[in-house]
Protein backbone atom coordinates (compact mmCIF):
# COMPACT_ATOMS: atom_id res chain seq x y z
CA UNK A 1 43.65 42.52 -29.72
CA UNK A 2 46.05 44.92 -27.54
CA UNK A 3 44.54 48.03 -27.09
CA UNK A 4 47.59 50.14 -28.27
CA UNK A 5 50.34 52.32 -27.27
CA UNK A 6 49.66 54.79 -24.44
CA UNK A 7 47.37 58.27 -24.81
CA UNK A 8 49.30 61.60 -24.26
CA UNK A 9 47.48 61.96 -21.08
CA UNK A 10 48.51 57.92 -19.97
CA UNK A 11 52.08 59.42 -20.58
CA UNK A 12 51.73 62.86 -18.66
CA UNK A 13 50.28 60.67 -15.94
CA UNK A 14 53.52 58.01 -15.67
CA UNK A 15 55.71 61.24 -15.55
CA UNK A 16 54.05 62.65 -12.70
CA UNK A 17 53.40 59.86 -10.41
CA UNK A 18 56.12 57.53 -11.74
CA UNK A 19 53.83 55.11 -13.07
CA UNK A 20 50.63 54.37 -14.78
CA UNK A 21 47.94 51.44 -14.76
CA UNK A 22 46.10 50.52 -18.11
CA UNK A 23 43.21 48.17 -17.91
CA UNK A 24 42.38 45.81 -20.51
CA UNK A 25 45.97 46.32 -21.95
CA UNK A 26 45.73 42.60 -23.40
CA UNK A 27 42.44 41.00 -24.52
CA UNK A 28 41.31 37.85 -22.68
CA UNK A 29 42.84 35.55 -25.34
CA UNK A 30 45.92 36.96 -25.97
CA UNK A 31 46.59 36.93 -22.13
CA UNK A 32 44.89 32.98 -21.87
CA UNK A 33 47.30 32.49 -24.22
CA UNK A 34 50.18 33.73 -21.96
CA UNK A 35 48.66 31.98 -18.99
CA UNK A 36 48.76 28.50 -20.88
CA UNK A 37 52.22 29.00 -22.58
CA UNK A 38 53.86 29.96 -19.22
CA UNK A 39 52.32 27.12 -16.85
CA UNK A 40 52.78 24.30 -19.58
CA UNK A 41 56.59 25.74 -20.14
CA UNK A 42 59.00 22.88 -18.91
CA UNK A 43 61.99 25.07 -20.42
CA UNK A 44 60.75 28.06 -18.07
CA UNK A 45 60.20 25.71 -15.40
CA UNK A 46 63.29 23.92 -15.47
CA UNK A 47 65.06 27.38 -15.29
CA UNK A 48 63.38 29.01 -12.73
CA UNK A 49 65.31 29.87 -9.23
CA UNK A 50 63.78 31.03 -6.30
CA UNK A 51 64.76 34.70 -4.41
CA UNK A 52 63.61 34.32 0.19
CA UNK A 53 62.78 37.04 1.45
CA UNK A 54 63.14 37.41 5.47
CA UNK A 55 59.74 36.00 6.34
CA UNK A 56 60.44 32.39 5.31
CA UNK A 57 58.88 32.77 2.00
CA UNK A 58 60.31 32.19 -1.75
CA UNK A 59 59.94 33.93 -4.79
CA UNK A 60 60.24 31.79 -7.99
CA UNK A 61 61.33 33.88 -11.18
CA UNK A 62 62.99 32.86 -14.47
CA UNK A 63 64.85 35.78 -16.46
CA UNK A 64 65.93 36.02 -20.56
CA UNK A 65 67.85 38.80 -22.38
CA UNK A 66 66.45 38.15 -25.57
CA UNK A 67 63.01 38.86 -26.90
CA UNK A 68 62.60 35.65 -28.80
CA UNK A 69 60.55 34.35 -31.94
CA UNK A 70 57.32 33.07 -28.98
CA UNK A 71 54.33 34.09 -27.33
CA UNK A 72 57.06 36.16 -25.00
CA UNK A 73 58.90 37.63 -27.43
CA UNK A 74 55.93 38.58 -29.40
CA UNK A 75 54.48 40.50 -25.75
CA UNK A 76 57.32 42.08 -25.53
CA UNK A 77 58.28 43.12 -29.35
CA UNK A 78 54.61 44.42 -29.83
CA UNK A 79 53.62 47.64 -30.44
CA UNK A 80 51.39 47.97 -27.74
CA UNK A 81 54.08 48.00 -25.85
CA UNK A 82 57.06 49.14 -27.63
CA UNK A 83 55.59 52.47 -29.00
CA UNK A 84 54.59 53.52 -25.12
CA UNK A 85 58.02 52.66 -24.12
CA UNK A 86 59.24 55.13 -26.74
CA UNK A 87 56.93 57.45 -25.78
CA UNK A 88 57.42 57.48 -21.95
CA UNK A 89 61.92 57.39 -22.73
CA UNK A 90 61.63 59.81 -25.65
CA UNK A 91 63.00 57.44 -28.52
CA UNK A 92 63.75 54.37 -29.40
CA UNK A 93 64.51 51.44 -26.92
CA UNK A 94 65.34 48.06 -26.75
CA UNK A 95 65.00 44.80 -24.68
CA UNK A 96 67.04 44.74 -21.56
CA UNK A 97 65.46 41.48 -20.22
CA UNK A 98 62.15 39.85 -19.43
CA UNK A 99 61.52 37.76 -16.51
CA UNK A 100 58.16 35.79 -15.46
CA UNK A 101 57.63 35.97 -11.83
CA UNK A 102 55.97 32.91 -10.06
CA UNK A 103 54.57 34.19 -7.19
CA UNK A 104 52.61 30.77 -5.70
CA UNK A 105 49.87 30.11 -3.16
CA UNK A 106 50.63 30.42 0.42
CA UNK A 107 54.24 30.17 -0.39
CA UNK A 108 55.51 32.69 -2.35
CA UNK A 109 57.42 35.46 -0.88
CA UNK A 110 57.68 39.16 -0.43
CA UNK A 111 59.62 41.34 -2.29
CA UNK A 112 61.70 44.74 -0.01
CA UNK A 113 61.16 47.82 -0.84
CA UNK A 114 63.82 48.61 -3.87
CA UNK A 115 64.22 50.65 -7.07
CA UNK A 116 65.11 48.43 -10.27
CA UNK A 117 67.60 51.43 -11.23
CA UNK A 118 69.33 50.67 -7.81
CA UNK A 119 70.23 47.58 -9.42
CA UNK A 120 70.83 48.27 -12.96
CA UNK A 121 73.08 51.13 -12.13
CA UNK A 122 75.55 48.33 -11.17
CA UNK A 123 75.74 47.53 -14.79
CA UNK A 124 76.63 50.63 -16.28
CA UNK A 125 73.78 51.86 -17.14
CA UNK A 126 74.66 55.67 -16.79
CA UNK A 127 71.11 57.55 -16.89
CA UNK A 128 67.94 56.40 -15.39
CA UNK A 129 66.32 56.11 -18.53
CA UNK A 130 64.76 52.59 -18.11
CA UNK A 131 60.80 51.68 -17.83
CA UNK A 132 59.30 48.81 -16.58
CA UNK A 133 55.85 47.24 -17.58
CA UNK A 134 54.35 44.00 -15.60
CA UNK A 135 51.35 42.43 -17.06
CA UNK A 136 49.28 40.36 -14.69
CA UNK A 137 49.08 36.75 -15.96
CA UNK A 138 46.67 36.10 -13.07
CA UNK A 139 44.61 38.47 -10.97
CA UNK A 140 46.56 40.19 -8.62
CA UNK A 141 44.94 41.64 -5.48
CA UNK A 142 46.37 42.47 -1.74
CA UNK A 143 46.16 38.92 -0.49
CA UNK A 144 48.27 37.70 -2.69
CA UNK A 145 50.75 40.21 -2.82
CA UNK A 146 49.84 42.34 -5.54
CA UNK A 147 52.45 45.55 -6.56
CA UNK A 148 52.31 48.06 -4.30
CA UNK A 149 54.13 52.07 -5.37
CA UNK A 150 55.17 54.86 -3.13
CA UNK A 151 53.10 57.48 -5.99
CA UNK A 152 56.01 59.94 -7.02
CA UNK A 153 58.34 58.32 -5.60
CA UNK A 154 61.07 58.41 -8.32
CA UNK A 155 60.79 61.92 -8.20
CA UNK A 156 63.80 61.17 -4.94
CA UNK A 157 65.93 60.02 -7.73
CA UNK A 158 68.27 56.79 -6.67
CA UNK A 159 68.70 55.61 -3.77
CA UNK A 160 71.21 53.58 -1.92
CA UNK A 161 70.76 49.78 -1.99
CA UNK A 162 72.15 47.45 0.42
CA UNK A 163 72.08 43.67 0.16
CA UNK A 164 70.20 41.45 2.90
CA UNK A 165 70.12 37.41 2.04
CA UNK A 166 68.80 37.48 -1.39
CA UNK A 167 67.35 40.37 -2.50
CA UNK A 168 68.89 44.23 -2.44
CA UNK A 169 66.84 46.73 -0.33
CA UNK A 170 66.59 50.73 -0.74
CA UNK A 171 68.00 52.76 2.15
CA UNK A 172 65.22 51.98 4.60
CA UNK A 173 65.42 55.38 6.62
CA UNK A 174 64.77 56.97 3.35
CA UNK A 175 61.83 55.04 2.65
CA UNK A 176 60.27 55.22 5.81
CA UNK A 177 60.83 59.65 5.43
CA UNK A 178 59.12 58.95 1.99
CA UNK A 179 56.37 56.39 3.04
CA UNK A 180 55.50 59.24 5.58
CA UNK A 181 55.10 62.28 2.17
CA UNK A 182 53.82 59.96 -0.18
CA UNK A 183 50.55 57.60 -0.91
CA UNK A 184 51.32 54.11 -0.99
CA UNK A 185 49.43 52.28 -3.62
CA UNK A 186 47.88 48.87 -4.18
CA UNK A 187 48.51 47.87 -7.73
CA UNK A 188 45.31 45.66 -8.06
CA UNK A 189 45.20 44.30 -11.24
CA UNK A 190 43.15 41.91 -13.52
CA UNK A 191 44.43 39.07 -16.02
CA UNK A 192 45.40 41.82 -18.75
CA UNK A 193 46.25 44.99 -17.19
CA UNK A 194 49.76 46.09 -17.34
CA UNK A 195 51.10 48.67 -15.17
CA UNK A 196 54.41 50.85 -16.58
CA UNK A 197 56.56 52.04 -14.27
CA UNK A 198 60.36 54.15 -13.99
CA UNK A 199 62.90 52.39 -13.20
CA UNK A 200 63.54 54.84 -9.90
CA UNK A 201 60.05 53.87 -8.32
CA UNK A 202 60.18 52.35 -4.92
CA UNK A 203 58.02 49.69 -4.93
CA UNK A 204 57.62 46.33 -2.83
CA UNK A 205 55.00 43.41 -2.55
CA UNK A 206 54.23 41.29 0.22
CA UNK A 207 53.93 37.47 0.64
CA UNK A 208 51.34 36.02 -1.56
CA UNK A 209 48.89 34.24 1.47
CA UNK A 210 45.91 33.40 -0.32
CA UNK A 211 45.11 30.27 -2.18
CA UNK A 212 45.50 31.88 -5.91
CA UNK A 213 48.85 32.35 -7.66
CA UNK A 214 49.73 35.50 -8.55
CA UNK A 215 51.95 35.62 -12.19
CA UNK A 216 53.25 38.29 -14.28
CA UNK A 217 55.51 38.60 -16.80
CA UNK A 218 57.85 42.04 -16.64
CA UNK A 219 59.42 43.53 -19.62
CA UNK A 220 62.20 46.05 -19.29
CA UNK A 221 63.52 48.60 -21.61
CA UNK A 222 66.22 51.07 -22.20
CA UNK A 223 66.47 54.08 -24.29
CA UNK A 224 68.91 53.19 -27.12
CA UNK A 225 70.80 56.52 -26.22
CA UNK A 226 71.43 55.31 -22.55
CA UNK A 227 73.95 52.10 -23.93
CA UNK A 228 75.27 50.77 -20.74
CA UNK A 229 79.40 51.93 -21.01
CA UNK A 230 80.26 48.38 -19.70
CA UNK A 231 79.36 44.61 -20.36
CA UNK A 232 77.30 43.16 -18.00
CA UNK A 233 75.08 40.69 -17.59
CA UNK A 234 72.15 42.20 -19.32
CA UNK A 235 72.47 43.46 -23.25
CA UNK A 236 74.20 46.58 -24.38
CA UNK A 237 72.30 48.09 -27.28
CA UNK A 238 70.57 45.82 -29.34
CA UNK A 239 68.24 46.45 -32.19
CA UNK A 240 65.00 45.66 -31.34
CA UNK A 241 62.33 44.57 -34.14
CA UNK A 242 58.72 45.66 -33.49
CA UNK A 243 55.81 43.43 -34.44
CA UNK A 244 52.20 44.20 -35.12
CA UNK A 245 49.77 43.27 -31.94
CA UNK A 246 48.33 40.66 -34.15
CA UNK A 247 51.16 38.40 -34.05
CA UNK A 248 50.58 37.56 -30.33
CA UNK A 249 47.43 35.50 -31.28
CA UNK A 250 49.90 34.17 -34.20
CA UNK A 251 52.35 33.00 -31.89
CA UNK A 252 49.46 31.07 -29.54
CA UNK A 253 48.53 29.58 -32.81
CA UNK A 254 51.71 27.51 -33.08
CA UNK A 255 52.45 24.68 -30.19
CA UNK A 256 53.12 25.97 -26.81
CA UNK A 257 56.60 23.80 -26.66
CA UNK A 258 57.93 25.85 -29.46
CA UNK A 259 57.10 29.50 -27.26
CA UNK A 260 60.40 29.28 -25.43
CA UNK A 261 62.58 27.43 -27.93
CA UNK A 262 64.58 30.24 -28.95
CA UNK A 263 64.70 31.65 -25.51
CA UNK A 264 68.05 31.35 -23.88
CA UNK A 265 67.14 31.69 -20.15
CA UNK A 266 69.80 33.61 -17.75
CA UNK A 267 71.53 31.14 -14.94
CA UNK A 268 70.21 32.15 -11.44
CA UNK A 269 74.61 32.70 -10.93
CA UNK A 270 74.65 35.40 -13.64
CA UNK A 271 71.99 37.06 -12.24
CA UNK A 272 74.18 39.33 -10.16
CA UNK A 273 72.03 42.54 -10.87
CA UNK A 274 71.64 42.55 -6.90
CA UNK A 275 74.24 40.68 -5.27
CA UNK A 276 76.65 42.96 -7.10
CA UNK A 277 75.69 45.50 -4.43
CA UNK A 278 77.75 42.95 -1.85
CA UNK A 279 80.87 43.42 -4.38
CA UNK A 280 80.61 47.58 -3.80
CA UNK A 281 83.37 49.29 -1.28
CA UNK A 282 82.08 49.27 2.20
């Protein structure tokens, strides 16, 4: 079963270095059980759209708003994970979106350096009180383009973002006066581990050039307090209903086709999170 909600000292950790890695957060079944629902998914497959990044190389992702009744939904509604969101926001959250990222073999592409705050302050998301966890569906490792975190990074608070092809970039002369301060980490990570991290961390990943793919699925939340003031693309404030950690092996119980049933996947047009950076006064 998931090994729980995060320790004070997993929490003190996140705050100072902007993020935190926890091994073992998902027990080899429960995370088979991810690996299987998400490669047999036709409906996640069929909705998938790819992001290139300037190296010739393509990133296939599929996003959803909504938690869901599944195997995701029941990942991200846990308590495993929902109580150390609380913790690391200070109260109660909910479900700003979920994506599974499809980073392939030899073909799947790098990601710039950005801040996920860069984009969400687009949608009117006033306070940077957001927090990001990515569980590795497969192993991920430096050949094939594994997270990597400028440690304290989000300390810099937001940065610009500017839009190149399509994908939105931090300021890179920041960065680079950053990159020189700070330790630049390799986010290695087994089938499993989940790493948290604030939604003003720079962080990047390179083209996946091994032979191995490299999946994870990414939960988002925001602090209840921190209602976006606008509509947007993502959810304003929406109740979120916590499950026990036991209903993830539940959900893998029932037949994979019914795991995204209830899912309504976002339409690669409405995800504008970043190309609403092109729509900003120049």
């Amino acid at each position: 079963m998931a090994r729980g909600p995060l320790t004070a000292e997993e929490v003190q950790q996140y705050r100072q270095d902007g993020f935190v890695l926890v091994r073992g957060m998902f027990d080899p079944t429960e995370i088979d059980l991810l690996r299987r629902s998400a490669k047999d998914d036709k409906a996640l497959d069929d909705h998938a759209f790819g992001r290139a990044d300037n190296e010739g190389g393509t990133t296939r992702l599929s996003l959803w708003n909504h938690p869901g009744n599944g195997i995701y939904g029941m990942f991200a509604r846990c308590r495993s994970l929902v109580d150390s969101a609380e913790a690391l926001l200070g109260g109660e959250v909910y479900h700003y979106h979920s994506k599974m990222i499809m980073k392939q073999p030899r073909v799947g592409g790098a990601w710039a350096w950005h801040q996920d705050y860069g984009y969400w302050y687009q949608n009117g998301v006033l306070f940077p009180l957001l927090t990001s966890v990515s569980i590795a569906v497969d192993r991920a490792t430096k050949e094939n383009g594994c997270l990597q975190m400028l440690k304290g990074s989000h300390l810099a608070g937001r940065v610009e973002h500017i839009l190149t092809g399509d994908q939105a970039g931090a300021d890179l002369e920041r960065v680079r006066e950053l990159a020189a301060r700070l330790e630049l980490v390799y986010v290695e990570m087994q089938p499993g581990d989940a790493v948290f991290f604030d939604c003003n961390m720079l962080h990047r990943s390179d083209q996946n050039r091994s032979e191995h793919p490299r999946w994870s699925m990414i939960c988002c939340y925001n602090a209840a307090r921190n209602d976006p003031y606008k509509e947007a693309h993502h959810p304003r404030y929406t109740p979120l209903h916590k499950v026990d950690d036991s209903y993830i092996l539940e959900a893998g119980a029932r037949r994979f086709a019914e795991d995204s049933a209830d899912v309504a996947f976002l339409d690669p047009k409405e995800d504008v999170s970043a190309r609403s950076l092109a729509e900003k006064p120049k």
